[in-house]
Protein backbone atom coordinates (compact mmCIF):
# COMPACT_ATOMS: atom_id res chain seq x y z
CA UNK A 1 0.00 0.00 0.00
CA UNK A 2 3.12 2.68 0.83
CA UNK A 3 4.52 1.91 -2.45
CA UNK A 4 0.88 2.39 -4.25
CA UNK A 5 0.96 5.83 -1.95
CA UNK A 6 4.59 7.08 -3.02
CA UNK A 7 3.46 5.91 -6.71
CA UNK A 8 0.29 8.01 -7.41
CA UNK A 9 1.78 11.15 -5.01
CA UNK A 10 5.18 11.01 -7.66
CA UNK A 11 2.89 10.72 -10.79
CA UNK A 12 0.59 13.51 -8.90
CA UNK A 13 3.31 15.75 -8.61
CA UNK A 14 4.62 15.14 -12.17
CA UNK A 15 1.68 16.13 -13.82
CA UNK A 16 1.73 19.34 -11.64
CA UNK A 17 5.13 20.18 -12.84
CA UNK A 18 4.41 18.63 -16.33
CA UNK A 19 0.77 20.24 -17.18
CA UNK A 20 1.41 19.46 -20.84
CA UNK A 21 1.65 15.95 -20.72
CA UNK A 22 -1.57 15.37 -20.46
CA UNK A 23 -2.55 17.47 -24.17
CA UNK A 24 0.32 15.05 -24.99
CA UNK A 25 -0.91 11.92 -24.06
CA UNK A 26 -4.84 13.04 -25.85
CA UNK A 27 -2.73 13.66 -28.79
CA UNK A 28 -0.98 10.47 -28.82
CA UNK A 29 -4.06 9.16 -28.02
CA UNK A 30 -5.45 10.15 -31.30
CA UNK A 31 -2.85 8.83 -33.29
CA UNK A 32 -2.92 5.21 -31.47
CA UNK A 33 0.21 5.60 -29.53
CA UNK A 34 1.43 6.32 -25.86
CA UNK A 35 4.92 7.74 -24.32
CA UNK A 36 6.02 7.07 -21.15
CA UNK A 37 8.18 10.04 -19.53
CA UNK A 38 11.95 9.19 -19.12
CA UNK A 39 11.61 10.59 -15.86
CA UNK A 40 9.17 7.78 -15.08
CA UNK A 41 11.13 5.06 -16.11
CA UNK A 42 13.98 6.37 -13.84
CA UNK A 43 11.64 7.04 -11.11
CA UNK A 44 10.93 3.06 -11.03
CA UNK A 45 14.05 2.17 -11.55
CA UNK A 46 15.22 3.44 -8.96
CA UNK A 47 13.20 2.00 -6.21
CA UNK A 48 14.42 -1.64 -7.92
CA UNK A 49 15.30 -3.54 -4.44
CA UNK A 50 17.48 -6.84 -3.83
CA UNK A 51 20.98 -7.92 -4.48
CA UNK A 52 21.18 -8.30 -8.03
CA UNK A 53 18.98 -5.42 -8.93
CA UNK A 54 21.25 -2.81 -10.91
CA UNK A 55 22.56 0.45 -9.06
CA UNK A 56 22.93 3.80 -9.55
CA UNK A 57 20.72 3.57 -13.21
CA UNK A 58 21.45 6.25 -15.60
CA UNK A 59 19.03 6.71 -18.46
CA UNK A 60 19.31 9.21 -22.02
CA UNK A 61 17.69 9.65 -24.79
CA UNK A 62 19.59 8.67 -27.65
CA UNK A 63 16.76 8.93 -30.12
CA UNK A 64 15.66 6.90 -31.52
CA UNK A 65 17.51 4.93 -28.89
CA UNK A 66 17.38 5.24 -25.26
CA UNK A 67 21.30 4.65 -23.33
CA UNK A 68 20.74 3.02 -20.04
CA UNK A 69 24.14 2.51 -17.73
CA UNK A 70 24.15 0.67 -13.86
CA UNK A 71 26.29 -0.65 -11.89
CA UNK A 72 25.63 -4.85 -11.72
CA UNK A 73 27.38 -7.77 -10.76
CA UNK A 74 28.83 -9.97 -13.25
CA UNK A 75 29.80 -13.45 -12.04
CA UNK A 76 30.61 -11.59 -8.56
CA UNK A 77 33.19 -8.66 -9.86
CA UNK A 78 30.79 -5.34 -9.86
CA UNK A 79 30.96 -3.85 -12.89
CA UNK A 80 29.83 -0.59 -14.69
CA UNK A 81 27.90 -1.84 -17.57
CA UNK A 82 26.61 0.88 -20.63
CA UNK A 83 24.87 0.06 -24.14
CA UNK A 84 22.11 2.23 -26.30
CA UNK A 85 19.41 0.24 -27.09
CA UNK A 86 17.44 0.50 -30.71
CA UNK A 87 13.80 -1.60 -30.79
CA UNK A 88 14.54 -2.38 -34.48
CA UNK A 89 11.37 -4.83 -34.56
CA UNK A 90 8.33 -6.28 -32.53
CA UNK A 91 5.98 -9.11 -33.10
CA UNK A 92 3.17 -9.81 -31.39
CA UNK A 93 1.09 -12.89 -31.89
CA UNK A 94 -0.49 -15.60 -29.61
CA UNK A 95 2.89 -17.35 -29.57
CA UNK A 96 5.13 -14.76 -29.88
CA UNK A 97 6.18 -11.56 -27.81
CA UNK A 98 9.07 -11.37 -29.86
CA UNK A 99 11.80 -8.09 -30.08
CA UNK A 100 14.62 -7.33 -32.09
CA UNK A 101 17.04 -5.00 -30.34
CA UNK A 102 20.39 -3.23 -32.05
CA UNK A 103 23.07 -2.57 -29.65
CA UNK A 104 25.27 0.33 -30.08
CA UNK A 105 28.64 1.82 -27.68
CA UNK A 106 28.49 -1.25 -25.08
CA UNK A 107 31.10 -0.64 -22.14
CA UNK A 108 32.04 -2.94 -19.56
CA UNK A 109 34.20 -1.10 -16.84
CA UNK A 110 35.38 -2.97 -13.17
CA UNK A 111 34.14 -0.96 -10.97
CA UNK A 112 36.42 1.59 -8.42
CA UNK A 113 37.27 -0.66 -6.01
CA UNK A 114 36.64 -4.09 -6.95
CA UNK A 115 38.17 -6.64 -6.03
CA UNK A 116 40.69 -9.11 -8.33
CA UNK A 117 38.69 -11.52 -10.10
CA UNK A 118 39.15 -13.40 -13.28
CA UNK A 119 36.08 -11.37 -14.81
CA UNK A 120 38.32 -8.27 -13.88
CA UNK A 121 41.32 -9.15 -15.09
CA UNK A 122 39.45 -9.85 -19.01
CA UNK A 123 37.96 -6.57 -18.76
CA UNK A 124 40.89 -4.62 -18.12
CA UNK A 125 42.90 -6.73 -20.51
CA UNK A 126 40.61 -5.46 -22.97
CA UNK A 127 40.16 -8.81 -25.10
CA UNK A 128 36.51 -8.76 -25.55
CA UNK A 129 35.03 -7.14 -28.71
CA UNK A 130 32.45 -5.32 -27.38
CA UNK A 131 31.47 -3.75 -30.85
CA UNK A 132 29.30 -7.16 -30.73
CA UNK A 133 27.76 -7.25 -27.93
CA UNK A 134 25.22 -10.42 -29.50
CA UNK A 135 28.13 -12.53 -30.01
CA UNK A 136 29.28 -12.58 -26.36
CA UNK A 137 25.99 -13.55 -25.68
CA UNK A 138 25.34 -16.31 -27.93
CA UNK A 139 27.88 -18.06 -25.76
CA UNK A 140 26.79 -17.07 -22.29
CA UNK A 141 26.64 -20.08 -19.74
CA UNK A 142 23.60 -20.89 -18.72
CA UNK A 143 21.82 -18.69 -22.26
CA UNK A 144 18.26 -17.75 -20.95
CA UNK A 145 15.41 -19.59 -23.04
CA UNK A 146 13.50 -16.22 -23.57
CA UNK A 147 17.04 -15.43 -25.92
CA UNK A 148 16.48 -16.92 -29.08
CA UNK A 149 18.97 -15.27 -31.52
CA UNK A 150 22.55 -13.23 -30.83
CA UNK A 151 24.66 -12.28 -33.24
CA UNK A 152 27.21 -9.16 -34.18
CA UNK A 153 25.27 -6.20 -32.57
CA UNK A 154 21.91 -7.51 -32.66
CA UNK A 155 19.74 -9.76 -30.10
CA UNK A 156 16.43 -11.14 -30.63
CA UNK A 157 14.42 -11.87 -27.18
CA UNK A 158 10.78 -13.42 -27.17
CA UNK A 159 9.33 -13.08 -23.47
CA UNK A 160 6.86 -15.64 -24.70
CA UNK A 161 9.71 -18.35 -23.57
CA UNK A 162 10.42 -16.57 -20.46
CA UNK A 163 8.29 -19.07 -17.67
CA UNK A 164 6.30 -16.04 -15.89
CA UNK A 165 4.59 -15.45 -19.04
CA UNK A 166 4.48 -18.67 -21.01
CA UNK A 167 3.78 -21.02 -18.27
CA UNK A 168 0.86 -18.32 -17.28
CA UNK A 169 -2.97 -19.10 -18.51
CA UNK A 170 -3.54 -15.42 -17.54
CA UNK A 171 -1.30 -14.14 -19.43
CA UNK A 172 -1.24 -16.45 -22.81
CA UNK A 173 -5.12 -15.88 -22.69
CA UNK A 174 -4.69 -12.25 -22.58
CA UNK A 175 -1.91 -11.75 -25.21
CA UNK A 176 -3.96 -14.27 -27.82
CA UNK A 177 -6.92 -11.46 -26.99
CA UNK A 178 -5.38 -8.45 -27.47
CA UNK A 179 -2.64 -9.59 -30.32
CA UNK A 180 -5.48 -9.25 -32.74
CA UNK A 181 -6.56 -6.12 -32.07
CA UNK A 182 -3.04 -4.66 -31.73
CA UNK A 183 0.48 -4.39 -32.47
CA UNK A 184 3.31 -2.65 -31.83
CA UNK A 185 4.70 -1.04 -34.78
CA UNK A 186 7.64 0.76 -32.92
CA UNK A 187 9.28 1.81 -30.16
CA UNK A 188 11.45 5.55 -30.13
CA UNK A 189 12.64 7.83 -27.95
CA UNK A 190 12.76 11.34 -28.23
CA UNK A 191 14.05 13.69 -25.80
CA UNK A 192 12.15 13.07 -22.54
CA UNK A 193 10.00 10.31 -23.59
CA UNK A 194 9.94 6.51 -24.49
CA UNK A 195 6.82 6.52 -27.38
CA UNK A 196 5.49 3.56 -27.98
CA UNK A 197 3.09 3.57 -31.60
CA UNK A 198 0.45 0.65 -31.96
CA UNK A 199 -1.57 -0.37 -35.05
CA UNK A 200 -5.04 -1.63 -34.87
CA UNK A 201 -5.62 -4.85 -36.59
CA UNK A 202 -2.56 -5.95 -37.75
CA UNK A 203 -3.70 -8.61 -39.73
CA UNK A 204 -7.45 -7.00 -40.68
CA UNK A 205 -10.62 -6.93 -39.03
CA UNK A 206 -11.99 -10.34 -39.92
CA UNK A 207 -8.88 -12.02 -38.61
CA UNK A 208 -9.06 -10.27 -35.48
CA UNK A 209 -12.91 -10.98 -35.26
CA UNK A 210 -11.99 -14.64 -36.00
CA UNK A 211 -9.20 -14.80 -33.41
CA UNK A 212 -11.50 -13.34 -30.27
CA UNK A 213 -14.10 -15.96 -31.30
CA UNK A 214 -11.29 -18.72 -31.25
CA UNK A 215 -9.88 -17.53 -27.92
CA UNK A 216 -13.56 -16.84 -25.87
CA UNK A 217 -14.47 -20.08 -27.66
CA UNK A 218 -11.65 -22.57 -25.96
């Protein structure tokens, strides 16, 4: 309930400071898309709790990119990690929640401080090409299932394969509902905001029709 409180007082005092958000948000409105304010994202980001949530988040505009650099611990050696991330592609579908993301100026610093590790010593050797970044993680131990393609600069993630969403009725049931009706057709930043544009019936109105009826019908 105190973090419902601190959310809707932030957001209240936001939209004091920020009256023209909201002529924003009817216009985007209108044209079938939404933006979420930078200073948003931050704001959540920075109440992330736990060990292994990032620290000390910085995040730009880079548009149509958005840079986002923390502090996180790789394989126990803290390190200050930094990429700007492009949304190149998205696909929604009832099996699918699938995005194509560009990666441009990774970094990979040991943080001030740490302590020797092996992970320390590669970094500072500098003997990984970090000009591509999806290589690297092609051969990460343990490669998550929701990471289904890595190469050069490029990764391809489908949350669909990630277990709190594909192993969830809920959810599959409410992504085969709305996939229908919309898509996203990109994702951009521009100076304060992350904009997110949709498209209404992505693959017509009698599919769409035809998928509710198959969904409510199971």
């Amino acid at each position: 309930m105190q973090e419902l409180k601190a959310v809707l007082e932030a957001g209240s005092k936001y939209l004091r400071d920020h009256p023209e958000e909201l002529l924003r948000a009817l216009r985007n409105l209108l044209a079938l898309r939404f933006g979420v304010p930078l200073d948003a994202l931050r704001f959540f980001a920075g109440r992330a709790t736990g060990k292994k949530a990032p620290k000390d988040l910085v995040l730009e505009a880079v548009p149509p990119g958005l840079r986002a650099s923390a502090t996180l611990d790789l394989m126990g050696t803290p390190v200050r990690a930094g990429a700007t991330v492009f949304v190149e592609r998205v696909s929604i579908t009832p099996e699918e929640l699938r995005f194509e993301i560009r990666l441009a100026g990774v970094s990979l610093k040991v943080a001030e401080g740490a302590p020797d590790s092996p992970i320390a010593a590669l970094l500072r050797s500098g003997a990984l090409d970090l000009s591509k970044p999806g290589n690297l993680a092609a051969y990460m131990p343990k490669r998550p299932a929701f990471l289904v393609d890595a190469k050069d600069d490029r990764v391809v993630v489908d949350l669909m394969r990630h277990p709190k969403i594909g192993k969830n009725p809920r959810a599959i049931r409410a992504i085969a509902l709305l996939a229908p009706l919309l898509t996203v057709a990109g994702i951009e930043s521009d100076s304060e905001h992350l904009d997110v544009s949709l498209r209404a019936f992505p693959d017509g109105l009698r599919e769409a029709l035809g998928g509710i009826r198959r969904v409510l019908g199971r």
